[in-house]
Protein backbone atom coordinates (compact mmCIF):
# COMPACT_ATOMS: atom_id res chain seq x y z
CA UNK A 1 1.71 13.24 26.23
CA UNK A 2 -1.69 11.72 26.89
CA UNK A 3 -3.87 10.27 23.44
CA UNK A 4 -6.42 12.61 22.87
CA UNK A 5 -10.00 11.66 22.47
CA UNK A 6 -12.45 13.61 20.51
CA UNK A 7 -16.24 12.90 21.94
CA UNK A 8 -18.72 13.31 18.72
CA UNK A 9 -22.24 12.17 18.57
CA UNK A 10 -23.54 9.69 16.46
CA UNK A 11 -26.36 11.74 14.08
CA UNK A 12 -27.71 8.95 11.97
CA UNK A 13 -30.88 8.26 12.63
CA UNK A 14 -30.96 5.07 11.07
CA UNK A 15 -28.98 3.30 13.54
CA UNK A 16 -29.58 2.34 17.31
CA UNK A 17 -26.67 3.79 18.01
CA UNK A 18 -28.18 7.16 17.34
CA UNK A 19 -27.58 10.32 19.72
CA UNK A 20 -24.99 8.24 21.40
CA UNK A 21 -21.58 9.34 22.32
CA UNK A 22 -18.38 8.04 21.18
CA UNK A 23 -14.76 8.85 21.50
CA UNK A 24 -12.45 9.10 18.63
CA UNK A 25 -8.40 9.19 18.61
CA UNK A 26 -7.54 12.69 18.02
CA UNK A 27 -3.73 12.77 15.58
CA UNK A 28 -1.66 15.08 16.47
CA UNK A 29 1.18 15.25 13.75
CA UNK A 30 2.70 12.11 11.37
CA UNK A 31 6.02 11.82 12.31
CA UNK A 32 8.34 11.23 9.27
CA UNK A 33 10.76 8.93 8.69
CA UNK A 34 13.49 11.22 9.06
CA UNK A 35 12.12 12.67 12.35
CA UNK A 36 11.86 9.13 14.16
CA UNK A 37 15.37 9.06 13.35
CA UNK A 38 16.37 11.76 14.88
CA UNK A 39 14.28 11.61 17.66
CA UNK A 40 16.34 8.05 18.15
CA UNK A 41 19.63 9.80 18.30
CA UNK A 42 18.06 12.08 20.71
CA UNK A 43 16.94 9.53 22.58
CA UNK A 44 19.94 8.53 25.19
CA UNK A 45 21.58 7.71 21.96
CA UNK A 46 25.27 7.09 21.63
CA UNK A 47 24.93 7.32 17.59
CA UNK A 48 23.82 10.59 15.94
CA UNK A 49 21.13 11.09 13.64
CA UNK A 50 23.04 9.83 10.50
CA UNK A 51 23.30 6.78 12.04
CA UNK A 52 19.75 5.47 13.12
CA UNK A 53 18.93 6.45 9.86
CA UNK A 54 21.73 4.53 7.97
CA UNK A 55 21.01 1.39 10.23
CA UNK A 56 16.82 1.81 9.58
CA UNK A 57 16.89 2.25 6.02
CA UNK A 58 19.11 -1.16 6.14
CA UNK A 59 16.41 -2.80 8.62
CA UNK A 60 14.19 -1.53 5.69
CA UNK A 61 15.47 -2.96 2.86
CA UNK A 62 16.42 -6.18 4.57
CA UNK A 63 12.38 -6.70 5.72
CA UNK A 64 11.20 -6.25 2.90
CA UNK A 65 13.54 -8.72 1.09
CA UNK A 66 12.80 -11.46 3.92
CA UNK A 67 9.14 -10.68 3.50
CA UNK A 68 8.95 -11.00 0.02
CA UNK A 69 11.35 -14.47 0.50
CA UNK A 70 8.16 -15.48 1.94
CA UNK A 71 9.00 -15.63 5.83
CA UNK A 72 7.02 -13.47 8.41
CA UNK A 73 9.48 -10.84 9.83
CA UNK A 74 9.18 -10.26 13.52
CA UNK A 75 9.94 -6.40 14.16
CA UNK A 76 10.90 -6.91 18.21
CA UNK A 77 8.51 -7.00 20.73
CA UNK A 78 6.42 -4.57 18.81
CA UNK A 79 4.90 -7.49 16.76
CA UNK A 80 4.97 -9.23 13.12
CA UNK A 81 4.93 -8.16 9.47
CA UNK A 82 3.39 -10.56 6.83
CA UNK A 83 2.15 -10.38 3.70
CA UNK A 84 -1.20 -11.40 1.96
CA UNK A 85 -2.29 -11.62 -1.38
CA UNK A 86 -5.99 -10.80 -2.91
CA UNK A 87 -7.13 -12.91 -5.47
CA UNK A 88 -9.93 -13.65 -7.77
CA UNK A 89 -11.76 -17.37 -7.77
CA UNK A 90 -11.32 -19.98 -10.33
CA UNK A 91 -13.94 -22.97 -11.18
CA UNK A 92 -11.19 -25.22 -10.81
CA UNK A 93 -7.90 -25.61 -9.43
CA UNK A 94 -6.27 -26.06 -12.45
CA UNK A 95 -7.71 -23.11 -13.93
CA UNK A 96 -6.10 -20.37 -10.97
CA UNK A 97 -3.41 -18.48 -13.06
CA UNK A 98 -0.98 -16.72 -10.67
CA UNK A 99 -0.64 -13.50 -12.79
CA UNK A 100 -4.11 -13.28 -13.68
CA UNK A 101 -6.20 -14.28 -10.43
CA UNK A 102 -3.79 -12.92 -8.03
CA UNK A 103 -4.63 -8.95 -7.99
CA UNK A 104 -2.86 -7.35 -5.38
CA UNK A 105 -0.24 -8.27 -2.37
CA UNK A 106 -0.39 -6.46 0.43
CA UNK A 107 1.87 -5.27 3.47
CA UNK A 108 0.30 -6.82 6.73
CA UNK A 109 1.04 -6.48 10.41
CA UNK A 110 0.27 -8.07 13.77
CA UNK A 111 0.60 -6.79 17.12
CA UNK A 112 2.62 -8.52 19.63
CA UNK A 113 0.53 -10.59 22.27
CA UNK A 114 3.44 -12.08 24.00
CA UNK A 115 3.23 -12.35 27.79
CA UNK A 116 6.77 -9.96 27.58
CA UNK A 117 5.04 -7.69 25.63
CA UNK A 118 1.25 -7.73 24.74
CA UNK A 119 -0.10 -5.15 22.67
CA UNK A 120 -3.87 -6.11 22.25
CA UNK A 121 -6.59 -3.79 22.45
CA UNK A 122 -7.13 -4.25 26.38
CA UNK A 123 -3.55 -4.31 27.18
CA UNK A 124 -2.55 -1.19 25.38
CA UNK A 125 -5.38 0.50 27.02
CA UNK A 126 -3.76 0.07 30.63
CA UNK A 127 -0.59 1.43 28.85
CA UNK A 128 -2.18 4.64 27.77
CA UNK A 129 -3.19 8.04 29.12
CA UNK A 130 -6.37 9.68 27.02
CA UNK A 131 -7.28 12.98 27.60
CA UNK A 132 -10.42 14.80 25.98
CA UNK A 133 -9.76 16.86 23.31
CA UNK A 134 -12.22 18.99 24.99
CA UNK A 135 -10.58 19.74 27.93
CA UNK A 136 -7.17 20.23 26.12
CA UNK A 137 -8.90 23.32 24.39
CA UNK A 138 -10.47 24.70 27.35
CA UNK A 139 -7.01 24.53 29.55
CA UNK A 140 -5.90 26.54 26.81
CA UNK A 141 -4.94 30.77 27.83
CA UNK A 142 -7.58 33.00 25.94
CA UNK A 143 -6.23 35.75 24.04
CA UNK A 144 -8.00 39.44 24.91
CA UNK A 145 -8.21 42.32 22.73
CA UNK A 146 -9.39 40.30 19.88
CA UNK A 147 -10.14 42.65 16.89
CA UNK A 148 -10.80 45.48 19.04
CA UNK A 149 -8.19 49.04 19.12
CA UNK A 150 -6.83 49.70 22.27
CA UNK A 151 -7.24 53.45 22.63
CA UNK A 152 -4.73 55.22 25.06
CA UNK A 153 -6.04 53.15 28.11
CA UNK A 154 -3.39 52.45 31.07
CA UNK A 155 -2.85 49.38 32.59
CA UNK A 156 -5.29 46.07 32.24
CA UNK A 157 -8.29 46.40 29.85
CA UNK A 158 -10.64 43.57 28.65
CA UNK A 159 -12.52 44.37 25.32
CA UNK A 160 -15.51 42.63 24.76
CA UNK A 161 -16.83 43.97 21.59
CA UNK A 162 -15.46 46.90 19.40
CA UNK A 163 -13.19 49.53 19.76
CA UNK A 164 -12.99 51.10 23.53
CA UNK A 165 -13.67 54.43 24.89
CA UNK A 166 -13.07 56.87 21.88
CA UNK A 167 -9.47 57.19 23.08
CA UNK A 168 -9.96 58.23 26.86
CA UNK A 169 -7.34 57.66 29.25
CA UNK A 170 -7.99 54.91 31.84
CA UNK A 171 -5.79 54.21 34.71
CA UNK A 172 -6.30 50.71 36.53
CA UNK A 173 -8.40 47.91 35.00
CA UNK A 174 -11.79 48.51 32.77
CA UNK A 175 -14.33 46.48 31.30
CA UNK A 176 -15.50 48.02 28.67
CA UNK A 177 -18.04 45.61 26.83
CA UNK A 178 -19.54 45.87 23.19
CA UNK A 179 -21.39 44.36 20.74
CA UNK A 180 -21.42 40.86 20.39
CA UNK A 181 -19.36 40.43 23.07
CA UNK A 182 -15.90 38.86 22.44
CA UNK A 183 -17.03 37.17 19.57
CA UNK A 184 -15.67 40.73 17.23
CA UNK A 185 -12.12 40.47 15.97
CA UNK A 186 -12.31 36.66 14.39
CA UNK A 187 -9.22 35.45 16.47
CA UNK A 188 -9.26 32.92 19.26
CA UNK A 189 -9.11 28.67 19.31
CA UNK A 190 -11.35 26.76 16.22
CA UNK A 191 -11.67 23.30 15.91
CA UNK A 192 -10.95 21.56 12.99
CA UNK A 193 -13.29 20.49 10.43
CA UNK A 194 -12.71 16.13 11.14
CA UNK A 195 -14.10 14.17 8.67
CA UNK A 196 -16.92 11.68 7.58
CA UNK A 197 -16.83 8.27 6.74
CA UNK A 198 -19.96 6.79 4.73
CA UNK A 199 -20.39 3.29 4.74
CA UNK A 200 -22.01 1.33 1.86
CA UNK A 201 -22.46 -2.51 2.09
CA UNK A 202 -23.87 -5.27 0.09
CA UNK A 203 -24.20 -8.63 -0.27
CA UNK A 204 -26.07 -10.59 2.61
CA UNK A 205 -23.04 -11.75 4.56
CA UNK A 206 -22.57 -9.08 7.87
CA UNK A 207 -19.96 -6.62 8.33
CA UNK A 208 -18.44 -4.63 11.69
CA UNK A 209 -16.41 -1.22 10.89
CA UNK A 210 -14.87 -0.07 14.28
CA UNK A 211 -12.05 2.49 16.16
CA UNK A 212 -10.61 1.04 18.86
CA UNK A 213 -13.26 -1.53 19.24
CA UNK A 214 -16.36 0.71 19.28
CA UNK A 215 -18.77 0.45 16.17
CA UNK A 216 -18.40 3.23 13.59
CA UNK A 217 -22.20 4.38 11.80
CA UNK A 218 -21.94 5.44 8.22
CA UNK A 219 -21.69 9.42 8.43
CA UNK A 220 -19.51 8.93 11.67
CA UNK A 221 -16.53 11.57 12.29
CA UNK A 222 -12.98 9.82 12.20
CA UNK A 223 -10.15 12.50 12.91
CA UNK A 224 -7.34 11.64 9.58
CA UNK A 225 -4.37 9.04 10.84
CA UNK A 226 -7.20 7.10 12.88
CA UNK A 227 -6.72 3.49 12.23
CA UNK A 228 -10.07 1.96 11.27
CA UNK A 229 -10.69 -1.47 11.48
CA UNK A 230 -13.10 -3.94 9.20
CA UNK A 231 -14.31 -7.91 10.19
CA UNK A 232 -16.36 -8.91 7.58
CA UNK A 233 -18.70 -12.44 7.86
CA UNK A 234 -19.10 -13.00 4.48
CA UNK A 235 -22.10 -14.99 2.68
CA UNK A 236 -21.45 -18.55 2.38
CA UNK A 237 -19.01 -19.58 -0.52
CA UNK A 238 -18.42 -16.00 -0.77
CA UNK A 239 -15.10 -13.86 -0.55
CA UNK A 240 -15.97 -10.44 0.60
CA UNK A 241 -14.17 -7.15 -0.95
CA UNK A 242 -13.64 -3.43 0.73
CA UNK A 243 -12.59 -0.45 -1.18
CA UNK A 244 -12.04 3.11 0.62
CA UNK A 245 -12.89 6.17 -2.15
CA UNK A 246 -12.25 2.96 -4.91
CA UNK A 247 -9.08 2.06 -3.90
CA UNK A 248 -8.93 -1.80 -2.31
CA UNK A 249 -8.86 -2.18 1.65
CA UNK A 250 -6.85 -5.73 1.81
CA UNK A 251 -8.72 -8.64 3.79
CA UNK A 252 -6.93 -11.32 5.42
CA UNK A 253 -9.29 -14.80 6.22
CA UNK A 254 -9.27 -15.99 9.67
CA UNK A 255 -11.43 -19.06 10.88
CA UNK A 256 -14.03 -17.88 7.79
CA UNK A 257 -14.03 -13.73 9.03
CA UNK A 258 -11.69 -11.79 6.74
CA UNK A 259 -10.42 -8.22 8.86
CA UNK A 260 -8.51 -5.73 7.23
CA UNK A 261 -7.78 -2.04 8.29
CA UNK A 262 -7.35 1.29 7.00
CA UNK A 263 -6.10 4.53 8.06
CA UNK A 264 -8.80 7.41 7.89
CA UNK A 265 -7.71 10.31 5.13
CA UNK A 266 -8.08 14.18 5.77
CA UNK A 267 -11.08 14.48 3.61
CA UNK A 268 -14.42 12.66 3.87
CA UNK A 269 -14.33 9.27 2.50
CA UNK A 270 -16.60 6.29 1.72
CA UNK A 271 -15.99 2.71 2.46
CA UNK A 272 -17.82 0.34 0.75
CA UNK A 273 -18.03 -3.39 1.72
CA UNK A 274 -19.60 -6.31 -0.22
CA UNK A 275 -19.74 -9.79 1.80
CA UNK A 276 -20.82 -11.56 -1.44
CA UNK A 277 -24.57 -13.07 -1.46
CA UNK A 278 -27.39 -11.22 -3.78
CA UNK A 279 -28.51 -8.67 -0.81
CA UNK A 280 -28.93 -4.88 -1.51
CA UNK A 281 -27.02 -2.51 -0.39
CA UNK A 282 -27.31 -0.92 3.06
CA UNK A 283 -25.16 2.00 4.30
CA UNK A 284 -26.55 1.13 8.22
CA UNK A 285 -24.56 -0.05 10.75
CA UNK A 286 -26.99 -1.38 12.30
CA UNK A 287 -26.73 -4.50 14.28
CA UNK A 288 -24.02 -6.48 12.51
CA UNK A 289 -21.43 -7.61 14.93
C-alpha cells in the first residue's frame, strides 16, 4: 500500500506561498496496540497473537523503566527514545527548584540514521510509494442508479436523474437522463472534511512549522495522524514555548534551535508559538526558515 498524498492549495493571501500547491500525508486508519500484535503473529510468526502481545507489553514496561533510569533506549534499527524535560528560568543557579521550575517531561524519539538503517527525511522518501489521494478516488467503480426507481426495465439501464420511464418495459441498454444529471439520489464517493491548522506566533525570534519538510501557512489543511513538525530560532536569551489548542508542544534545544513535533487532531486546531523577544504576534508564515 502506497502513502497517500492529498494536494490542497494554500488560500492565505498573506503569505508568498499563496495559490501554491502542496501535498499532505493522507491517514488511513491508527492501528491499535492490540492490532500490531496480531498483525505480528500473522506475520510469518511462529508465536500467536497472545504472545507478541505478552512479550510487547514487557518491552513496554521495561523502556519506560530504563528511560526514566535516565539512559536513552534504542528501539532496533527503527531509532532512539529519550526523554526531555521543560522548565521555567531561574535568576540564579541556586535559585532552580526541581519541583517547581521543572513543568513537564516529555516522551522523545529519534529516527535511526545509521548507514544499516537510515530513516531521515530523504532516505525514507526512496523507501516509499505515494500515490494521490486524487487518483485513488477516481480509480474507484461508480455506483449507478443512485436515488433513482428502476421501473420494470430489462437488462442494463443508466439513470441520470429521477425516476425512469413511468414503468415501461425496456429490453437491451437505455439511457434515460434527468434532471440534474446523476447528481439526484445523494449516494456516491465524498471527501472528507480535513482540517485547519492556524498558526499564531510572537516574540521576535523566527519560527518554521512544516509536513514532511514543506512549510505549513496558518489556515493550511493537515489530514488528523499527520505528524507536524516545529524549529523554532528563538530571540536571544530567550526559551521559546508551543502550545497546540493550550496544551504544551515539548521543545528539545539543539545548537540554540529548539524542534518539537505534534501529531495533527481530527478537528481544526491552533498552534501558537512564542520565540521570546517583545514582538507582536503574527499568524504568517511568511518567510521564516
Amino acid at each position: 500500500m502506497p502513502v497517500l498524498i492529498k494536494v490542497s492549495q494554500n488560500k492565505n493571501d498573506k503569505t508568498a506561498a499563496f495559490g501554491k500547491w502542496y501535498g499532505r500525508v493522507v491517514t488511513t486508519k491508527t492501528m491499535s496496540y492490540q492490532e500490531l500484535c496480531k498483525h505480528m503473529s500473522e506475520h510469518n510468526s511462529v508465536y500467536g497473537e497472545d504472545v507478541c502481545l505478552g512479550v510487547a507489553n514487557k518491552l513496554q514496561n521495561c523502556m519506560l523503566e530504563q528511560l526514566l533510569e535516565g539512559k536513552k533506549v534504542q528501539f532496533g534499527e527503527l531509532g532512539t527514545f529519550y526523554l526531555s524535560v521543560k522548565s521555567t528560568g531561574a535568576d540564579k543557579e541556586d535559585d532552580f527548584n526541581l519541583g517547581a521550575n521543572i513543568k513537564g517531561l516529555y516522551l522523545c524519539f529519534a529516527p535511526s540514521r545509521t548507514d544499516v538503517n537510515n530513516l531521515s527525511s530523504k532516505m525514507l522518501k526512496k523507501k516509499a510509494t505515494f500515490m494521490n489521494v486524487k487518483d485513488l478516488v477516481e480509480s474507484k467503480p461508480k455506483t449507478s442508479n443512485s436515488g433513482s426507481t428502476d421501473s420494470g426495465n430489462n437488462g442494463s439501464t443508466e439513470n441520470q436523474g429521477s425516476n425512469s420511464s413511468n414503468g415501461s418495459s425496456n429490453s437491451g441498454t437505455s439511457e434515460t437522463p434527468g434532471t440534474n444529471g446523476d447528481n439526484t439520489g445523494g449516494s456516491g464517493s465524498t471527501t472528507p472534511s480535513v482540517p485547519k491548522l492556524t498558526i499564531n506566533r510572537s516574540g521576535s525570534g523566527s519560527s518554521t512549522v512544516s509536513v514532511n519538510g514543506e512549510p505549513v501557512t496558518s489556515g493550511s489543511e493537515i489530514a488528523a495522524d499527520t505528524e507536524v513538525s516545529i524549529s523554532v530560532t528563538p530571540a536571544e536569551g530567550a526559551t521559546p514555548t508551543a502550545t497546540l489548542n493550550g496544551s504544551s508542544v515539548a521543545l528539545t534545544e539543539s545548537e540554540g534551535i529548539y524542534t518539537g513535533s505534534f501529531t495533527m487532531p481530527s478537528a481544526n486546531a491552533t498552534l501558537a508559538i512564542n520565540s521570546g523577544g517583545s514582538s507582536g504576534s503574527d499568524d504568517e508564515e511568511g518567510d521564516m526558515n
